[in-house]
C-alpha atoms as a PDB file:
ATOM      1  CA  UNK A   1      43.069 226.248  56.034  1.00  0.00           C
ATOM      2  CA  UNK A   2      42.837 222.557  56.423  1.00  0.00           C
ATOM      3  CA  UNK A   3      45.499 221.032  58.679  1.00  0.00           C
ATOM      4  CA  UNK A   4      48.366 219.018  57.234  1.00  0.00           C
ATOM      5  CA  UNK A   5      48.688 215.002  57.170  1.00  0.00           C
ATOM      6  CA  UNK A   6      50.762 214.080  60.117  1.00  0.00           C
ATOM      7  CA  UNK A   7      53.927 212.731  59.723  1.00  0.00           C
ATOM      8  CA  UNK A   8      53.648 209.160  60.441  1.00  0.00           C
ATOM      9  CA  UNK A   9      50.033 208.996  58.309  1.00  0.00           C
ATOM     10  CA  UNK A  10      51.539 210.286  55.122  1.00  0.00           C
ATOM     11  CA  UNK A  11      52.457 207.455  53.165  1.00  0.00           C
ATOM     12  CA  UNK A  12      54.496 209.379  50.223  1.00  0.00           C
ATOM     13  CA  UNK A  13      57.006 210.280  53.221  1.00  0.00           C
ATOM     14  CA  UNK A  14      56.976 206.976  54.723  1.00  0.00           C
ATOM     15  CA  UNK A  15      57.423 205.124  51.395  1.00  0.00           C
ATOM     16  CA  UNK A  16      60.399 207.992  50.429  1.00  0.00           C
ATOM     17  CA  UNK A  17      64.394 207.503  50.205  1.00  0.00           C
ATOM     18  CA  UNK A  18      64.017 210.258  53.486  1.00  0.00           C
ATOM     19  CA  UNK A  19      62.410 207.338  55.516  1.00  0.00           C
ATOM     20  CA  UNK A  20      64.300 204.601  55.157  1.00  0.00           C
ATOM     21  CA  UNK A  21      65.634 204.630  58.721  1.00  0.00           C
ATOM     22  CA  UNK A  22      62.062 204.363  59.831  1.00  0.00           C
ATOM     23  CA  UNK A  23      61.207 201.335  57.974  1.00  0.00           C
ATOM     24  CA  UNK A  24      64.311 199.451  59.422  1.00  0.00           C
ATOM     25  CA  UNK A  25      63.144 200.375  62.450  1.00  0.00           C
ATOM     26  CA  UNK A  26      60.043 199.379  61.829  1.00  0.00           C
ATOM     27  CA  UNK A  27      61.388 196.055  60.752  1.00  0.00           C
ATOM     28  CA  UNK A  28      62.877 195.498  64.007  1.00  0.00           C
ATOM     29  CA  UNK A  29      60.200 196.880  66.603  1.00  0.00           C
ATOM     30  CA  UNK A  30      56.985 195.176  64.768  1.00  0.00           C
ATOM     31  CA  UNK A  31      58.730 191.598  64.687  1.00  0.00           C
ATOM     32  CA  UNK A  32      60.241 191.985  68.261  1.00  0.00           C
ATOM     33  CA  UNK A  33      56.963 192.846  69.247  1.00  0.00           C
ATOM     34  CA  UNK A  34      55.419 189.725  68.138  1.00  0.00           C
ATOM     35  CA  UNK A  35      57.587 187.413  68.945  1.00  0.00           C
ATOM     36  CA  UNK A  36      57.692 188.624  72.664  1.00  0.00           C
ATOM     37  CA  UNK A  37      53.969 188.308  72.684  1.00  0.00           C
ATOM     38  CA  UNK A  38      54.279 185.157  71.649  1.00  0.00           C
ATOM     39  CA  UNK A  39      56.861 184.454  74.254  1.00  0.00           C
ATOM     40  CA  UNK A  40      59.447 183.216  71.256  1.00  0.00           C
ATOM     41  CA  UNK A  41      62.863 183.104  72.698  1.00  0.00           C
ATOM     42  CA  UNK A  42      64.436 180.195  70.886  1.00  0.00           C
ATOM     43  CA  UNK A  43      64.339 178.781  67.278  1.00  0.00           C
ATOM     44  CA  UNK A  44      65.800 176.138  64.819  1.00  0.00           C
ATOM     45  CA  UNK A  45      66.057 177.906  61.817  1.00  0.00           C
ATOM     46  CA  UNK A  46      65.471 176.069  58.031  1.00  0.00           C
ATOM     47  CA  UNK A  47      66.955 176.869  54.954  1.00  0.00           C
ATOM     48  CA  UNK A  48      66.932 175.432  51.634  1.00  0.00           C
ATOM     49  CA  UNK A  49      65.382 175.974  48.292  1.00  0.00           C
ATOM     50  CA  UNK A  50      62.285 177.299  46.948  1.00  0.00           C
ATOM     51  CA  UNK A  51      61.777 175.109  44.213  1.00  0.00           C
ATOM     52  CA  UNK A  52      61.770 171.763  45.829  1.00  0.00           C
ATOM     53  CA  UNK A  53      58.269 170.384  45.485  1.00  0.00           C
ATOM     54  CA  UNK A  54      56.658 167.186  47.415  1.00  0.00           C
ATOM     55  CA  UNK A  55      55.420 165.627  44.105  1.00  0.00           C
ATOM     56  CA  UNK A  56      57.763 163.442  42.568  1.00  0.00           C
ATOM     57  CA  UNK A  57      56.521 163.925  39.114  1.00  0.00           C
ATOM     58  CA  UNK A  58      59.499 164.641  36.625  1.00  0.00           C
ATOM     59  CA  UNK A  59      62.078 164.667  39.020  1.00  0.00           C
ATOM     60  CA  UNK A  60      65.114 162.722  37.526  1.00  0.00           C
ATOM     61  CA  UNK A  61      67.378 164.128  40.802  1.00  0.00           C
ATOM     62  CA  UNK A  62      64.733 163.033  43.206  1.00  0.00           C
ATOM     63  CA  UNK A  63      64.786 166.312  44.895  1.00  0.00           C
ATOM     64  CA  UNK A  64      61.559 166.252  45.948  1.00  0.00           C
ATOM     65  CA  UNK A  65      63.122 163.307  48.669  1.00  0.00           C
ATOM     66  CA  UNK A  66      64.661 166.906  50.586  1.00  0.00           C
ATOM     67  CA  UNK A  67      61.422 168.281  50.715  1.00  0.00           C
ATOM     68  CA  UNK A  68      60.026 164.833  52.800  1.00  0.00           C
ATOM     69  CA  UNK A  69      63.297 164.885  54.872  1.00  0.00           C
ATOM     70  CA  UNK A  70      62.710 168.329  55.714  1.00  0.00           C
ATOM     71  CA  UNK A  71      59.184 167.761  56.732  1.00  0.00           C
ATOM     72  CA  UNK A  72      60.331 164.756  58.767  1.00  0.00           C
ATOM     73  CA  UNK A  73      62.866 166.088  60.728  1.00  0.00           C
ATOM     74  CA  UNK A  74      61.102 169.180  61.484  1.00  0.00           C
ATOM     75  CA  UNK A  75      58.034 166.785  62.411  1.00  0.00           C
ATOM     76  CA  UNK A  76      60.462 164.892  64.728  1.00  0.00           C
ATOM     77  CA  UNK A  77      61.933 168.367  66.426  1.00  0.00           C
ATOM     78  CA  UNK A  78      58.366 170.092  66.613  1.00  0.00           C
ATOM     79  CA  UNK A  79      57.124 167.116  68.622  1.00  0.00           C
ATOM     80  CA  UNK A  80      60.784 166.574  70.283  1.00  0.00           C
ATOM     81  CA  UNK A  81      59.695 170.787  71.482  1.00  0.00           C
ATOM     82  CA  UNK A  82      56.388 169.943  73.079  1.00  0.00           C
ATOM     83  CA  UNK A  83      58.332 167.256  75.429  1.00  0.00           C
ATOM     84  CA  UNK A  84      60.702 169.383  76.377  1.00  0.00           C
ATOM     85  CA  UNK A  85      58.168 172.455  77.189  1.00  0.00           C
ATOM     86  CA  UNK A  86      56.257 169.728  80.108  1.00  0.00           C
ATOM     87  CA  UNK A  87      59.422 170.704  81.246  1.00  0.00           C
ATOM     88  CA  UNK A  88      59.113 174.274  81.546  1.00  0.00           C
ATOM     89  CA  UNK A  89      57.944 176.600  78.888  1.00  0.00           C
ATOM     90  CA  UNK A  90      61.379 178.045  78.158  1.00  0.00           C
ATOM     91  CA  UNK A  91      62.909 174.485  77.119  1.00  0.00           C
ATOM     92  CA  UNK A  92      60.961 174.522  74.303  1.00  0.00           C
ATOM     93  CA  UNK A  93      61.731 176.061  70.584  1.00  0.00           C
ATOM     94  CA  UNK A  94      60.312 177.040  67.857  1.00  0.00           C
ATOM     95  CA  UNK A  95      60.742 176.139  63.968  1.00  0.00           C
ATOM     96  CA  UNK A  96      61.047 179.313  61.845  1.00  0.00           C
ATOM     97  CA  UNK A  97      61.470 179.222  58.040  1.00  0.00           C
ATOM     98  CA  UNK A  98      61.729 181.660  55.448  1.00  0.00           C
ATOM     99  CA  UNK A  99      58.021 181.518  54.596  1.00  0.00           C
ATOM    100  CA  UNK A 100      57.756 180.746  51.502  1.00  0.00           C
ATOM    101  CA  UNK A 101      57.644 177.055  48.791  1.00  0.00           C
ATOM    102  CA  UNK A 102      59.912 174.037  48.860  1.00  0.00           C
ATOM    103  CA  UNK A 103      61.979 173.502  52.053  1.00  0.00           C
ATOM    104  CA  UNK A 104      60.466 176.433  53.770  1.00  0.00           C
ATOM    105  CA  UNK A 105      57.029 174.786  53.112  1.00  0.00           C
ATOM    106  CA  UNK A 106      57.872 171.512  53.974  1.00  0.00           C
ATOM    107  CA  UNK A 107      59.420 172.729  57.404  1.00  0.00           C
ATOM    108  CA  UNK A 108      56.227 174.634  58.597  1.00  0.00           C
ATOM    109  CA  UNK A 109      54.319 171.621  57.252  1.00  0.00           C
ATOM    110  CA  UNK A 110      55.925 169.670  59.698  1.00  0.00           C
ATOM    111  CA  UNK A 111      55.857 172.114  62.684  1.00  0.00           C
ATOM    112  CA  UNK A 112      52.423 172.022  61.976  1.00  0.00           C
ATOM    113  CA  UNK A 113      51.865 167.938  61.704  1.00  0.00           C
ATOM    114  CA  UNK A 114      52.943 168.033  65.200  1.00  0.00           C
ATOM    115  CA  UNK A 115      50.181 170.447  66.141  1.00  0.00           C
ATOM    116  CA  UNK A 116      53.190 173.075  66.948  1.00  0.00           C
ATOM    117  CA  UNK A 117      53.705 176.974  65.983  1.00  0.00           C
ATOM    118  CA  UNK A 118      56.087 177.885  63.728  1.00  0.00           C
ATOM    119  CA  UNK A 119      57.222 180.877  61.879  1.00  0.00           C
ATOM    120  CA  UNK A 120      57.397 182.024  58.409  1.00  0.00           C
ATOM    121  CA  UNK A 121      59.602 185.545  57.585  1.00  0.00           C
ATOM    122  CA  UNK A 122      58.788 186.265  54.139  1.00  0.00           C
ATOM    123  CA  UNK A 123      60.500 188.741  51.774  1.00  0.00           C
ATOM    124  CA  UNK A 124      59.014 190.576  49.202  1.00  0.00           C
ATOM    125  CA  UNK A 125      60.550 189.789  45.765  1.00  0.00           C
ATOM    126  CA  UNK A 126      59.571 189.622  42.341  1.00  0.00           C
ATOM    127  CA  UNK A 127      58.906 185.530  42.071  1.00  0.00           C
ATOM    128  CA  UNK A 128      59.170 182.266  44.306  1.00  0.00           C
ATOM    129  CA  UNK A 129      58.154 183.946  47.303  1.00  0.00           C
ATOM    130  CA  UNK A 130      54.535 183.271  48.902  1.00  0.00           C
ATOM    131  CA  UNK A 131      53.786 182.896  52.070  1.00  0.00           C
ATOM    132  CA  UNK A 132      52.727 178.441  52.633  1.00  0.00           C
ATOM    133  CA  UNK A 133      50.055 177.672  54.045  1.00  0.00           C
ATOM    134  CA  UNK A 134      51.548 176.022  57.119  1.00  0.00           C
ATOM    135  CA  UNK A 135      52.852 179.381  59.312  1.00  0.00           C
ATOM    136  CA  UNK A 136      51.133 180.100  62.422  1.00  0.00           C
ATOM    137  CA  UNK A 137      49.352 183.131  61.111  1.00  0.00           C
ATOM    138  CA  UNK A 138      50.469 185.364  64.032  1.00  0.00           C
ATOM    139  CA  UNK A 139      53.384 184.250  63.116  1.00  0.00           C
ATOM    140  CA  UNK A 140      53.768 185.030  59.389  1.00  0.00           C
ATOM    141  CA  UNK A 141      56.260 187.982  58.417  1.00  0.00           C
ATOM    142  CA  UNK A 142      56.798 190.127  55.431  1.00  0.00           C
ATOM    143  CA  UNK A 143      59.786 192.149  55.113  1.00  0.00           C
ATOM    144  CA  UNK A 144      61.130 194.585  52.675  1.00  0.00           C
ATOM    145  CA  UNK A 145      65.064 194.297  53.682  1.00  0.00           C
ATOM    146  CA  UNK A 146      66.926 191.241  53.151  1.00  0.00           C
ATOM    147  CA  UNK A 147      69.326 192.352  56.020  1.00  0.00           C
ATOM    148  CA  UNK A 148      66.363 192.504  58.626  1.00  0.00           C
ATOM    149  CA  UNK A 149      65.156 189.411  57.976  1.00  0.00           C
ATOM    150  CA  UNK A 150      68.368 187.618  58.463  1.00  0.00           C
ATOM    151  CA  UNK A 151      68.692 189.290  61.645  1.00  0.00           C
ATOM    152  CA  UNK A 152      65.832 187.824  62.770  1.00  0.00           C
ATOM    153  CA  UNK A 153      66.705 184.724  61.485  1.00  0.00           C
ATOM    154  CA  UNK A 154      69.736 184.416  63.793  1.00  0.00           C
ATOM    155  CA  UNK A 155      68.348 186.257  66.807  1.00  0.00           C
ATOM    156  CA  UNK A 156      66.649 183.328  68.477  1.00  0.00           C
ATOM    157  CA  UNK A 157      68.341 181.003  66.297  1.00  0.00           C
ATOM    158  CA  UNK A 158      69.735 177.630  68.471  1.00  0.00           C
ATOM    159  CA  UNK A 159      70.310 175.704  65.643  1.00  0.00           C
ATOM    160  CA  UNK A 160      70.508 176.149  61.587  1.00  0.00           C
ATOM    161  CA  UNK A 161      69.423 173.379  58.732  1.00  0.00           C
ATOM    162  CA  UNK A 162      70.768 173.762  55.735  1.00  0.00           C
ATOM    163  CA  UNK A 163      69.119 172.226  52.748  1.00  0.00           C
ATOM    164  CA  UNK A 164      70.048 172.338  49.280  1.00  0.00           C
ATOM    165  CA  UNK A 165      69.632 175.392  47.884  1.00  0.00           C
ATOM    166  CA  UNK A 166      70.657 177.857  45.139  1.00  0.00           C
ATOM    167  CA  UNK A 167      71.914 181.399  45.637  1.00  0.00           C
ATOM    168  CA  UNK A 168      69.681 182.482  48.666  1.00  0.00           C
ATOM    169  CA  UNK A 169      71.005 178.944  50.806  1.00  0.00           C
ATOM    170  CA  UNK A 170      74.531 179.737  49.709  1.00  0.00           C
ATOM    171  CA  UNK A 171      74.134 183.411  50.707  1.00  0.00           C
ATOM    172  CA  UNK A 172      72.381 182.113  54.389  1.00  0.00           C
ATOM    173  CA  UNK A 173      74.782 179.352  54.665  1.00  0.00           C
ATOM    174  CA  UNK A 174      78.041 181.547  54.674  1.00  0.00           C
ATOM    175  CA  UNK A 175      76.822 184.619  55.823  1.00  0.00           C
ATOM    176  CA  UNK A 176      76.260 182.347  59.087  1.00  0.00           C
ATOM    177  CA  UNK A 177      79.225 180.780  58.613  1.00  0.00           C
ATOM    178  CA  UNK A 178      81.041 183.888  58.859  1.00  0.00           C
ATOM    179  CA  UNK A 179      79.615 185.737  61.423  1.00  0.00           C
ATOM    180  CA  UNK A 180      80.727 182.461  63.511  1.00  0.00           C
ATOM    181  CA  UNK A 181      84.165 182.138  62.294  1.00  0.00           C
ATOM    182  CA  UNK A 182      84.623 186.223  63.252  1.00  0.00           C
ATOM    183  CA  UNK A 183      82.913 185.607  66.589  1.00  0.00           C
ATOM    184  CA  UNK A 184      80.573 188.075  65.791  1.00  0.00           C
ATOM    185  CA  UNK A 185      77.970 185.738  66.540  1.00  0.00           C
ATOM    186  CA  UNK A 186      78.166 185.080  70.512  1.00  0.00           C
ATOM    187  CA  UNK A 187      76.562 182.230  70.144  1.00  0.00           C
ATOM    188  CA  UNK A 188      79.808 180.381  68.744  1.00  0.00           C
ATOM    189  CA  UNK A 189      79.243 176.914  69.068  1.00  0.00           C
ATOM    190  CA  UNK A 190      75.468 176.993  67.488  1.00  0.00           C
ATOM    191  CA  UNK A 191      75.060 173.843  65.087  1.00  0.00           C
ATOM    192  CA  UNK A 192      75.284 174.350  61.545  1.00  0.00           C
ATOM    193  CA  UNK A 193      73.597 170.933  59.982  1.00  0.00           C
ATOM    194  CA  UNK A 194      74.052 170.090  56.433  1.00  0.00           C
ATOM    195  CA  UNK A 195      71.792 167.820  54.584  1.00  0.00           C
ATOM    196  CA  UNK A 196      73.072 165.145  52.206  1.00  0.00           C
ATOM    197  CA  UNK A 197      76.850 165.403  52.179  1.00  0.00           C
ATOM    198  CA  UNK A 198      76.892 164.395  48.633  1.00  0.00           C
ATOM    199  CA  UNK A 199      75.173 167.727  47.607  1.00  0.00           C
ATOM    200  CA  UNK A 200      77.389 169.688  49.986  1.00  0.00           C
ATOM    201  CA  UNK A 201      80.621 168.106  48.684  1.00  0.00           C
ATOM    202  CA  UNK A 202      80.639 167.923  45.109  1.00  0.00           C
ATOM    203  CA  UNK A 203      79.027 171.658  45.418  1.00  0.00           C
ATOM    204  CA  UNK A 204      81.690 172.898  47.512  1.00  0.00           C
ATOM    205  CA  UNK A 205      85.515 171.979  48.028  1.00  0.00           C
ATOM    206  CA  UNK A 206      86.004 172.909  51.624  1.00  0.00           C
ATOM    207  CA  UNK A 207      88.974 170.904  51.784  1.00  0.00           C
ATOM    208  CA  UNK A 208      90.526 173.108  48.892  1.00  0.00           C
ATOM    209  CA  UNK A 209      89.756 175.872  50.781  1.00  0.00           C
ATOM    210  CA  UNK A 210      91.913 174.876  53.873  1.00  0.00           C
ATOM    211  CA  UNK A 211      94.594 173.863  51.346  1.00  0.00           C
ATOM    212  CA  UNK A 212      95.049 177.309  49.531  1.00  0.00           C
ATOM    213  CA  UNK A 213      94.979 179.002  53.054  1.00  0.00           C
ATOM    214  CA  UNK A 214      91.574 180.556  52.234  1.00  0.00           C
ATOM    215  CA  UNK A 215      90.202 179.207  55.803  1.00  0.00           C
ATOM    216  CA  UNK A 216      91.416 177.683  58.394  1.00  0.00           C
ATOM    217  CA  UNK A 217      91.410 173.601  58.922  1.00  0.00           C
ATOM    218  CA  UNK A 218      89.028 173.999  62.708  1.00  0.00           C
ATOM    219  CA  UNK A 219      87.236 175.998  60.459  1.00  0.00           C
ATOM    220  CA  UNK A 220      85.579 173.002  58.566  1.00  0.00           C
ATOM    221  CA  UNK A 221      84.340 171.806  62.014  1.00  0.00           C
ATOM    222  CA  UNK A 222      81.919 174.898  62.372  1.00  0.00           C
ATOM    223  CA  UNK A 223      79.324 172.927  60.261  1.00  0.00           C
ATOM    224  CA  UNK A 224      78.110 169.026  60.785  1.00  0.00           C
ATOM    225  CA  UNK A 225      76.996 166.559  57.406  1.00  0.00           C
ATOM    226  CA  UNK A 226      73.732 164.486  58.073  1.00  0.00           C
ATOM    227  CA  UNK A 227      71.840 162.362  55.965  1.00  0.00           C
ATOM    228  CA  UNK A 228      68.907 161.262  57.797  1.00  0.00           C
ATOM    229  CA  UNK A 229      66.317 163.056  60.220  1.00  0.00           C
ATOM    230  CA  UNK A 230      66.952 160.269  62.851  1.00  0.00           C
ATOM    231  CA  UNK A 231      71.064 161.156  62.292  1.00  0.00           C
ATOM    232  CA  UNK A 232      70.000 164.573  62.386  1.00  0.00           C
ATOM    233  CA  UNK A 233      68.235 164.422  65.914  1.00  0.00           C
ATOM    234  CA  UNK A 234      70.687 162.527  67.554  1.00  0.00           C
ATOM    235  CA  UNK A 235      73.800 165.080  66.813  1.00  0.00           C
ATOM    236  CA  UNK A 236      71.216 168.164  67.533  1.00  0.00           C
ATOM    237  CA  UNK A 237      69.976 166.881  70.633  1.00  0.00           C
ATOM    238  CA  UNK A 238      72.486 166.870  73.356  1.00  0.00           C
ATOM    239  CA  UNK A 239      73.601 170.562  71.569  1.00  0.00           C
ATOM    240  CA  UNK A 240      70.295 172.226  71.243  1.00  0.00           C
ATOM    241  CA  UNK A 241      69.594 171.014  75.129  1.00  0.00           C
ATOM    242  CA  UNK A 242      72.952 172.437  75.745  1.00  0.00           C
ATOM    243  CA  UNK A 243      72.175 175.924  74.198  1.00  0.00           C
ATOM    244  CA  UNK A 244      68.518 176.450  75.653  1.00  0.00           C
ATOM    245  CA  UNK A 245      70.090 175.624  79.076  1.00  0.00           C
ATOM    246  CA  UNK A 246      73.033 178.277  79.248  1.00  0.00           C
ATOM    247  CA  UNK A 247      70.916 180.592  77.494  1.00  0.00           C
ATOM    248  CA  UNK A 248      68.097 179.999  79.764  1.00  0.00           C
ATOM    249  CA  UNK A 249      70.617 180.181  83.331  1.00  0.00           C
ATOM    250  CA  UNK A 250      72.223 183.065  81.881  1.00  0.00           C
END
């Protein structure tokens, strides 16, 4: 008699409703393992939409002027990185990204204009989702579950940049949002940047919010408005130092 398939080489298991635990697991281990190899301990985190593009073309909102900030300003902290890792390799960060078109692009593109790494976790869904061409490749991540990758998106996180999106920002945006306002994030005070209060404000009523009683008034101070990459920098600066210190002493 032939001997059976082992376990972890048979593929029908792995792939079965009887293995899910495994492939969270998986999801964990695998990523952890490469960003310890690459010695990733700290991140500023992108999000925004898919469907910006850099070509102006028939653009009547001018969106594509998000995907140039977001290159810029990830550009500016990239190279902002490499000064602060003369100081020691842990002062530095890294810019992560959901992987795929639009803002994500943009954001690697930048990383990668200043000749620094930068990571791309992917998720596998039916449309809008590719991995750009500007992720480190050791760098580039696919995952199945949606609740992995946003783990991994806060784990190192020091920092988040929010983007206009659609429903995958908004579901980013206050999923962060709430973990701080429960304080189930420990890292409490992490910046939350907005880009283009204009967007942000005539999207969403954050003042009504506080009015009905839905949230609570300090809680519109757990996210900062920008409108430029320079005004960007300056607020995220003195902060992101701030984080990679106590983080670092700790």
């Amino acid at each position: 008699m032939e001997r059976a398939e082992k376990a972890y080489k048979n593929l029908d298991f792995l792939k079965s409703s009887a293995a899910r635990t495994i492939r969270i697991l998986a999801e964990y281990l695998e990523p952890k393992k490469r960003f310890d190899e690459a010695n990733i301990k700290h991140t500023v985190v992108f999000f925004g939409s898919s469907r910006v593009r850099p070509e102006k073309g028939d653009d009547p909102l001018r969106t594509s002027k998000y995907y140039w900030a977001a290159e810029e300003f990830a550009f500016n902290l990239a190279s902002w990185s490499k000064e602060l890792e003369k100081e020691g390799e842990e002062c530095g960060f890294t810019i992560c990204t959901g992987g795929g078109p639009g803002i994500m692009e943009a954001a690697n593109r930048g990383a990668k204009r200043a000749n620094a790494k930068s990571i791309g976790m992917n998720i596998s869904i039916p449309f809008e989702q590719e991995p750009n061409d500007y992720i480190t490749p050791t760098l580039n991540f696919e995952f199945h579950y949606f609740f992995m990758r946003k783990l991994w998106f806060l784990y190192h996180a020091k920092a988040l940049v929010i983007f206009p999106g659609g429903f995958g920002t908004m579901d980013e945006l206050f999923e962060t949002l709430t973990l701080v306002q429960t304080q189930k994030l420990p890292k409490h005070n992490i910046p939350i940047l907005l880009y283009d209060p204009g967007f942000w404000k005539d999207l969403i009523n954050f003042p009504k919010l506080v009015e009905y009683g839905m949230i609570s008034p300090e809680d519109v101070n757990l996210f900062h408005y920008f409108s430029t990459p320079d005004e960007g920098m300056s607020y995220l600066k003195p902060r992101l130092q701030e984080l990679i210190k106590n983080f670092n002493s700790g």
